[in-house]
N, C-alpha and C. Protein backbone atom coordinates (compact mmCIF):
# COMPACT_ATOMS: atom_id res chain seq x y z
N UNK A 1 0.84 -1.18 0.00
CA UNK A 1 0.00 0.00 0.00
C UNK A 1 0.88 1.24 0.00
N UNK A 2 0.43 1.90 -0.84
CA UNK A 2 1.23 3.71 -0.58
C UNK A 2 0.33 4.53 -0.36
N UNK A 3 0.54 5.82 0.64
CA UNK A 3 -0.05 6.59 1.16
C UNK A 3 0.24 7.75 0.10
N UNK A 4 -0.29 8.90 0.75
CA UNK A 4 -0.26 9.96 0.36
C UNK A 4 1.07 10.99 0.67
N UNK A 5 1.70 11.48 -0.15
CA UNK A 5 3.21 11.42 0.37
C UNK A 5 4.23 10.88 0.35
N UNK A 6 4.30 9.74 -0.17
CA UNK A 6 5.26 8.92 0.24
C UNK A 6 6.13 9.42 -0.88
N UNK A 7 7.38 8.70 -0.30
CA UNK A 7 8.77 8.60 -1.65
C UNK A 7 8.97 7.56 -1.77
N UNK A 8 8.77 7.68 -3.24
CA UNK A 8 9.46 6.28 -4.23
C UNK A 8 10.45 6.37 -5.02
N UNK A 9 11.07 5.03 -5.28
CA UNK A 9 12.26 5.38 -6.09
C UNK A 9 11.41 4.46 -7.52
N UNK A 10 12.23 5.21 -8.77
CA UNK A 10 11.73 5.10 -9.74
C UNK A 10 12.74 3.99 -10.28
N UNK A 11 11.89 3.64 -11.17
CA UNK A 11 12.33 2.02 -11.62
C UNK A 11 12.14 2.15 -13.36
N UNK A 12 12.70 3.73 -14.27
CA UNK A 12 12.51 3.41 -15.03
C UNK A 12 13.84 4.34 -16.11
N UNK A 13 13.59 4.80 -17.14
CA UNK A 13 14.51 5.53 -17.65
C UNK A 13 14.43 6.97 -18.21
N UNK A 14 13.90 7.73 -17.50
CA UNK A 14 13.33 8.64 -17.79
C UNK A 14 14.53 9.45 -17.05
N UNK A 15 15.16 9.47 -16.27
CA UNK A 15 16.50 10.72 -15.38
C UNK A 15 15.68 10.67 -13.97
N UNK A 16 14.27 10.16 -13.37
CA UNK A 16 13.74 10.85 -11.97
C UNK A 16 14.59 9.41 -11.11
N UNK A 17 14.98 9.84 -10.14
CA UNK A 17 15.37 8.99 -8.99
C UNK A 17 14.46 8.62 -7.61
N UNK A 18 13.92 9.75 -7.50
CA UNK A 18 13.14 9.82 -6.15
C UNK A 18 11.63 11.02 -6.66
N UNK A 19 10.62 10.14 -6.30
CA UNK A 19 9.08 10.74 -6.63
C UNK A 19 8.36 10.89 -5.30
N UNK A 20 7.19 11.60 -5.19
CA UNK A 20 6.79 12.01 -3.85
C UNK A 20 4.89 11.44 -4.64
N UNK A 21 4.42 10.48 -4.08
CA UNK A 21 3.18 10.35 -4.43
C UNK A 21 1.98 11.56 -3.83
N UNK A 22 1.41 12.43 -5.26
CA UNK A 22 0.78 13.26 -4.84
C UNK A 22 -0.78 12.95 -4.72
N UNK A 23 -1.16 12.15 -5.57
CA UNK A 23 -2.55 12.33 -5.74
C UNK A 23 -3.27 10.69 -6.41
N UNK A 24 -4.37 9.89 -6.65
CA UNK A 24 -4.99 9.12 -6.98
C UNK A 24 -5.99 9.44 -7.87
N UNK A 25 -5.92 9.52 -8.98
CA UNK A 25 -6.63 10.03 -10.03
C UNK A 25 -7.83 8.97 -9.72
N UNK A 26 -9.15 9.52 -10.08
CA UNK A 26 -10.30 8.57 -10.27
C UNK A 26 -10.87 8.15 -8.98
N UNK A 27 -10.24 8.21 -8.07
CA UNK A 27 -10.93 7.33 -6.72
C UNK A 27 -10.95 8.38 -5.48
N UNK A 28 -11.69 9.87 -5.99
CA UNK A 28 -12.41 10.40 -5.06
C UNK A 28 -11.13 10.88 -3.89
N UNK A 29 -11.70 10.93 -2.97
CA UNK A 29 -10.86 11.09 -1.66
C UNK A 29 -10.19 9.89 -1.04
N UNK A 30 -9.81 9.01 -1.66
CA UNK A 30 -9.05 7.99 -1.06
C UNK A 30 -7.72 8.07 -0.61
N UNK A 31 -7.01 7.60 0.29
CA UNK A 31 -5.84 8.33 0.08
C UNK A 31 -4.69 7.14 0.20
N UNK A 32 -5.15 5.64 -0.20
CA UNK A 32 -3.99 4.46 -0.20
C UNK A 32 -3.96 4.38 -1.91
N UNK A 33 -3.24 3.84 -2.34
CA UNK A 33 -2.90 3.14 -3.72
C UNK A 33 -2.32 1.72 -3.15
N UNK A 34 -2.73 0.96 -3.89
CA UNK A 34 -1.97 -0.25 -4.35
C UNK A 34 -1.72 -0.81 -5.74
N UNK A 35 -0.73 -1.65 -5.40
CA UNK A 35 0.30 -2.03 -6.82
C UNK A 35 -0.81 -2.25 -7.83
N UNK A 36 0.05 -1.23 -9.21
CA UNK A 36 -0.30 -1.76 -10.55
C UNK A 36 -1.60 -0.66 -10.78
N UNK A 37 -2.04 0.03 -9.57
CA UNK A 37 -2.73 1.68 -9.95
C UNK A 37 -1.82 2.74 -10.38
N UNK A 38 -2.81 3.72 -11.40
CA UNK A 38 -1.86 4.49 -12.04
C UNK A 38 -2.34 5.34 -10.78
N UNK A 39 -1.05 6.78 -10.56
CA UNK A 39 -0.69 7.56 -9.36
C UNK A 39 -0.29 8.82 -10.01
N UNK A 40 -0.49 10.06 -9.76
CA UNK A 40 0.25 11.30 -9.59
C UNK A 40 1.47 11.54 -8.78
N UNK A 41 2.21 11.93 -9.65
CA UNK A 41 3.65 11.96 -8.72
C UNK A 41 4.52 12.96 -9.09
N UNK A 42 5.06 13.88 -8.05
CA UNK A 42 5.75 14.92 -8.09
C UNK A 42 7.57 14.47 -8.06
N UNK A 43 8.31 15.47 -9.19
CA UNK A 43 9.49 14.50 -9.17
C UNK A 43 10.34 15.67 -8.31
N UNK A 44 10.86 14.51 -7.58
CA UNK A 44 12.18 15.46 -5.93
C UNK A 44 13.35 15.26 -6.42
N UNK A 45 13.80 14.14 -7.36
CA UNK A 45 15.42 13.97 -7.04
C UNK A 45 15.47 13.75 -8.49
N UNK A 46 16.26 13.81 -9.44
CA UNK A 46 16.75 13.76 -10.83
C UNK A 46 18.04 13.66 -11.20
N UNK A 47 18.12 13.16 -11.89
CA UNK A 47 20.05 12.69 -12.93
C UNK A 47 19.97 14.06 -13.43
N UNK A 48 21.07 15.03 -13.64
CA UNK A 48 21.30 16.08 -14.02
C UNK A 48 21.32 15.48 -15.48
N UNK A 49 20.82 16.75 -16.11
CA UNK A 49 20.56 16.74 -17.91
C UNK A 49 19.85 15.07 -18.31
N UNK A 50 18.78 15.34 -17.35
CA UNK A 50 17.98 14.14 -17.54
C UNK A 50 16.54 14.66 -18.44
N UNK A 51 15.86 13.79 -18.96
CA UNK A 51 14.26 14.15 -19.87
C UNK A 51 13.38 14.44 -18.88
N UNK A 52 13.60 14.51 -17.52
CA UNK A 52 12.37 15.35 -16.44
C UNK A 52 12.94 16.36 -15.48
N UNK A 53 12.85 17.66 -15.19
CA UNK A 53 12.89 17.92 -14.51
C UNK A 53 12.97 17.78 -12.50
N UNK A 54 13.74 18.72 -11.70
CA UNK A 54 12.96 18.50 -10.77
C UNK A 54 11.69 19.49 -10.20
N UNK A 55 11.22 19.07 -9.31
CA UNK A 55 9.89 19.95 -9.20
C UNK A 55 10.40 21.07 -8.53
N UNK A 56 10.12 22.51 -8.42
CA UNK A 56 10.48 23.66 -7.95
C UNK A 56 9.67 23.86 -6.81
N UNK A 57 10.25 23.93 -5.41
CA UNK A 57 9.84 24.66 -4.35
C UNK A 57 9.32 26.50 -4.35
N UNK A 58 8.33 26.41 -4.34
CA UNK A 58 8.30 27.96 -4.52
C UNK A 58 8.68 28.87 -2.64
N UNK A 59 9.56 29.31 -2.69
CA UNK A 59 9.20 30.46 -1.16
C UNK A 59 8.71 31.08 -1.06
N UNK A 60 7.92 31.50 0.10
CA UNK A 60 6.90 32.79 0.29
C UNK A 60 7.28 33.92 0.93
């Protein structure tokens, strides 16, 4: 099960290393996923001059 929040490490080839699960598309206010659901995910950690970005902290 993954919560809301969590960090994952990515398992693919895109440059992201570390993802922060943001959101559950389709299922309302739920807030677990389990394996093999698609997930919203914010990317935290990246291979420099990789095909994704990382996500920008904004300050207030």
């Amino acid at each position: 099960m993954l919560q809301l929040r969590s960090i994952l490490n990515v398992a693919d080839n895109t440059g992201a290393k570390k993802v922060a699960l943001i959101g559950i598309p389709g299922k309302g206010n739920r807030r677990l996923a389990y394996v093999g659901e698609v997930v919203n995910v914010s990317v935290k950690e990246a291979i420099p001059y990789s095909q994704v970005k990382k996500a920008r902290e904004y300050q207030r």
